[in-house]
C-alpha atoms as a PDB file:
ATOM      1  CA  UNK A   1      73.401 100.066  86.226  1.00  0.00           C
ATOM      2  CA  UNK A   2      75.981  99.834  83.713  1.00  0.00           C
ATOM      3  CA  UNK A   3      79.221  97.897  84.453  1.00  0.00           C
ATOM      4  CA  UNK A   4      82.265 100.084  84.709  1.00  0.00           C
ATOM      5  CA  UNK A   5      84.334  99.586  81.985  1.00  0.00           C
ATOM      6  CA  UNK A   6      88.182 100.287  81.975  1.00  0.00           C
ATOM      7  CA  UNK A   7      87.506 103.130  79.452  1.00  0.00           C
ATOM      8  CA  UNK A   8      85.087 104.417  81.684  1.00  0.00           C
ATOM      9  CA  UNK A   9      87.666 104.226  83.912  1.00  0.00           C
ATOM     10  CA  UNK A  10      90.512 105.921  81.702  1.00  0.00           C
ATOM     11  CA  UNK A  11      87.846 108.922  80.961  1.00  0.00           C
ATOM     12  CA  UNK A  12      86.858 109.135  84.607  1.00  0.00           C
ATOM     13  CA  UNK A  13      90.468 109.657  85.940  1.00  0.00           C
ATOM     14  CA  UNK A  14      91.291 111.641  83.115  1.00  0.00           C
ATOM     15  CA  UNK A  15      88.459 113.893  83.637  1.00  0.00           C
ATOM     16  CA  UNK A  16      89.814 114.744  87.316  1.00  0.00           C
ATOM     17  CA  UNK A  17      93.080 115.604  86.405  1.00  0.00           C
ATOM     18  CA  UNK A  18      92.149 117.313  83.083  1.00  0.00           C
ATOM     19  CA  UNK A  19      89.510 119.826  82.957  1.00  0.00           C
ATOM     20  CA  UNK A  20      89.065 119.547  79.498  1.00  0.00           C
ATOM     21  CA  UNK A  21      88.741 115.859  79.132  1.00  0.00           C
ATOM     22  CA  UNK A  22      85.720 116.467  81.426  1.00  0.00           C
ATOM     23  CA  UNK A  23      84.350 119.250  79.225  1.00  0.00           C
ATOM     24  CA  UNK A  24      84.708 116.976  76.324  1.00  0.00           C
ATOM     25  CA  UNK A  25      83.215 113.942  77.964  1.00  0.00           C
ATOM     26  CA  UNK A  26      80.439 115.702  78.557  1.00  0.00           C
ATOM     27  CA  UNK A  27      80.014 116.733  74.498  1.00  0.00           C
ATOM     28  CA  UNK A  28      80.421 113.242  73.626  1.00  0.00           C
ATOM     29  CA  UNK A  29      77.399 111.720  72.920  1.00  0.00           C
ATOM     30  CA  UNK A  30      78.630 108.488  73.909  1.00  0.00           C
ATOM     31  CA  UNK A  31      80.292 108.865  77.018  1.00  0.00           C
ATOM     32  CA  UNK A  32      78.153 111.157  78.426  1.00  0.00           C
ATOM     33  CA  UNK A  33      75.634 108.512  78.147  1.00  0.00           C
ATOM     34  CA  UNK A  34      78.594 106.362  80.313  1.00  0.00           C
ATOM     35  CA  UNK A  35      76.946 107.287  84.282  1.00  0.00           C
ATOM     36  CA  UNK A  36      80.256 106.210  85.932  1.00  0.00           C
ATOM     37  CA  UNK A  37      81.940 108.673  83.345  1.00  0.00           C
ATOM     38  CA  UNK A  38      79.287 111.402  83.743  1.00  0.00           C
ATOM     39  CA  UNK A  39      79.360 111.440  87.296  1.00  0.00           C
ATOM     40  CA  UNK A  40      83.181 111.993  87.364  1.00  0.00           C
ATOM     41  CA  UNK A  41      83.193 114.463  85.029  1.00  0.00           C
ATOM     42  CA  UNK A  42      80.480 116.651  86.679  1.00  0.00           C
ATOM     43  CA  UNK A  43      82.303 116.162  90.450  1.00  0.00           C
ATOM     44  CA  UNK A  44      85.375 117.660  88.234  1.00  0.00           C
ATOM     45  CA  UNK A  45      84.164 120.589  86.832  1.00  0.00           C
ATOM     46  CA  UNK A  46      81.922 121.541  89.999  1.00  0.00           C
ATOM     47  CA  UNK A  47      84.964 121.076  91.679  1.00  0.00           C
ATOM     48  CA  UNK A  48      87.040 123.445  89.653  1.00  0.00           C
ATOM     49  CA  UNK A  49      84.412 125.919  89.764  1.00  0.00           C
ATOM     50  CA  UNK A  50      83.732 125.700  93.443  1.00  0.00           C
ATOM     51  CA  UNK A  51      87.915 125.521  93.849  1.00  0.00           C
ATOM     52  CA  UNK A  52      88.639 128.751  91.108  1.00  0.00           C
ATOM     53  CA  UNK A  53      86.382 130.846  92.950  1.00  0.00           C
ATOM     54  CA  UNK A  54      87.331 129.783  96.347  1.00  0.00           C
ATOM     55  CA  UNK A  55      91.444 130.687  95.589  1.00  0.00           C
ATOM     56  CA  UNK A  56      90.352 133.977  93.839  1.00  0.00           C
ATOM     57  CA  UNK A  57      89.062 135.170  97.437  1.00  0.00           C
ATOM     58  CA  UNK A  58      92.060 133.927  99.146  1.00  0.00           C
ATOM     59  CA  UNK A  59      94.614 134.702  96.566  1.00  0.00           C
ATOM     60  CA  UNK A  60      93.279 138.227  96.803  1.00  0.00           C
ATOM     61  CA  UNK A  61      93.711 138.095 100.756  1.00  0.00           C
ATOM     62  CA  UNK A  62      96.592 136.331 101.010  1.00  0.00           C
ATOM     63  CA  UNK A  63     100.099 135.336  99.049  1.00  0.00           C
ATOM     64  CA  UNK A  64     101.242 132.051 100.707  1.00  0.00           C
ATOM     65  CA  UNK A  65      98.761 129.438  98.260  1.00  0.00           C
ATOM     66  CA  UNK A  66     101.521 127.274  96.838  1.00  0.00           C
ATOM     67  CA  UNK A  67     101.184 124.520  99.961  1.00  0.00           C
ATOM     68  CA  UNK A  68      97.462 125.158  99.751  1.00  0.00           C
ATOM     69  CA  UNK A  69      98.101 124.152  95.850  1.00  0.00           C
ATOM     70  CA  UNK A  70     100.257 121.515  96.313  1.00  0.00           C
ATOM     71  CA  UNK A  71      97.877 120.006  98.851  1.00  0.00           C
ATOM     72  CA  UNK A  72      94.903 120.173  96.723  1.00  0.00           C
ATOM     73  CA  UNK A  73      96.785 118.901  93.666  1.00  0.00           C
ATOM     74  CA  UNK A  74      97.667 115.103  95.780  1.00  0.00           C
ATOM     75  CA  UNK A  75      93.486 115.033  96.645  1.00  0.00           C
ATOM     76  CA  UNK A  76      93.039 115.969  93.045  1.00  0.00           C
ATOM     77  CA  UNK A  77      95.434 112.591  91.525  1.00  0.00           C
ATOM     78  CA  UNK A  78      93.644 110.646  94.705  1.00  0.00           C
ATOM     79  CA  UNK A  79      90.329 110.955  93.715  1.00  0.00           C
ATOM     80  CA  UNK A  80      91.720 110.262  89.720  1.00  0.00           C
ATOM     81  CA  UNK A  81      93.157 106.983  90.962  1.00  0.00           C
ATOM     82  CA  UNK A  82      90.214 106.490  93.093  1.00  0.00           C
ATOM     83  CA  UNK A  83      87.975 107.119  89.581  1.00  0.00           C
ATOM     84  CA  UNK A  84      90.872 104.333  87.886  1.00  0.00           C
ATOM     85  CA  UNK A  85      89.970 102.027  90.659  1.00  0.00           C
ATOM     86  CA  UNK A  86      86.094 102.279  89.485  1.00  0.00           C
ATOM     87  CA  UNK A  87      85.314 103.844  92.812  1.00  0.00           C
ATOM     88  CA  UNK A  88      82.709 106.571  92.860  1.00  0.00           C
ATOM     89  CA  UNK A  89      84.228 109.452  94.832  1.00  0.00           C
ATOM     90  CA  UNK A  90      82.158 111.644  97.240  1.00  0.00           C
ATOM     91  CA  UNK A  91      82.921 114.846  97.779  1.00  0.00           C
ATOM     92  CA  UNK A  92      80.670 115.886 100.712  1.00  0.00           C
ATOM     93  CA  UNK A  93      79.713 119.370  99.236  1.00  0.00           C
ATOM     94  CA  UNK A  94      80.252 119.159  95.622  1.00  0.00           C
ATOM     95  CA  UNK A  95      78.051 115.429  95.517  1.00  0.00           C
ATOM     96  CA  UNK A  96      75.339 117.059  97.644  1.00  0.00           C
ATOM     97  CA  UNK A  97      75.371 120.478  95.362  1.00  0.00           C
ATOM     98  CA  UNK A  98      75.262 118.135  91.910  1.00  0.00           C
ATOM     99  CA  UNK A  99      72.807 115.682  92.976  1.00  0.00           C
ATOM    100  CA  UNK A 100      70.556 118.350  94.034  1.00  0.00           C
ATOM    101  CA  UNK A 101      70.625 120.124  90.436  1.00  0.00           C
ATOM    102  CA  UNK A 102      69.858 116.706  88.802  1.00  0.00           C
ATOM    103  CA  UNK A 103      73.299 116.889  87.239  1.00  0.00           C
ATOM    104  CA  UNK A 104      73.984 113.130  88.203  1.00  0.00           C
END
């Protein structure tokens, strides 16, 4: 495996708490080809998916998501300074679900 570079580090964390940086890691040739960067950027965007969909249904049930928000915002910087540490974060769900589908 690759050693994890501090760009690769930079694009990981930025891909967590931007979902376009992911998008756009993912169109760039070279850091798509970057598995510590690729992996973090697919656990983002699964995430975001999974997450959007997830609120829709509650926001439609409910009104009371800003703590829900404001929880899942703190995860969301802790897993981008987990990805700055060069840690690969597992999320139990989203991991499983992107392994599975030979994303990473």
């Amino acid at each position: 495996m690759n050693e994890i570079t501090s760009d690769d580090k930079l694009w990981a964390a930025l891909s967590w708490i931007f979902f376009p940086v992911a998008v756009i890691a993912l169109l760039m040739e070279e850091k798509k080809n970057r598995p510590f960067i690729k992996y973090h950027a697919v656990h983002s965007l699964a995430f975001t998916v999974i997450f959007s969909v997830i609120l829709t249904i509650v926001s439609a049930v409910t009104c009371g998501m800003g703590s829900v928000l404001g929880i899942v915002g703190f995860v969301v910087f802790y897993w981008a300074y987990l990805a700055y540490q060069g840690q690969w974060v597992e999320i139990s769900f989203v991991t499983d679900f992107v392994k599975k589908q030979n994303w990473i």
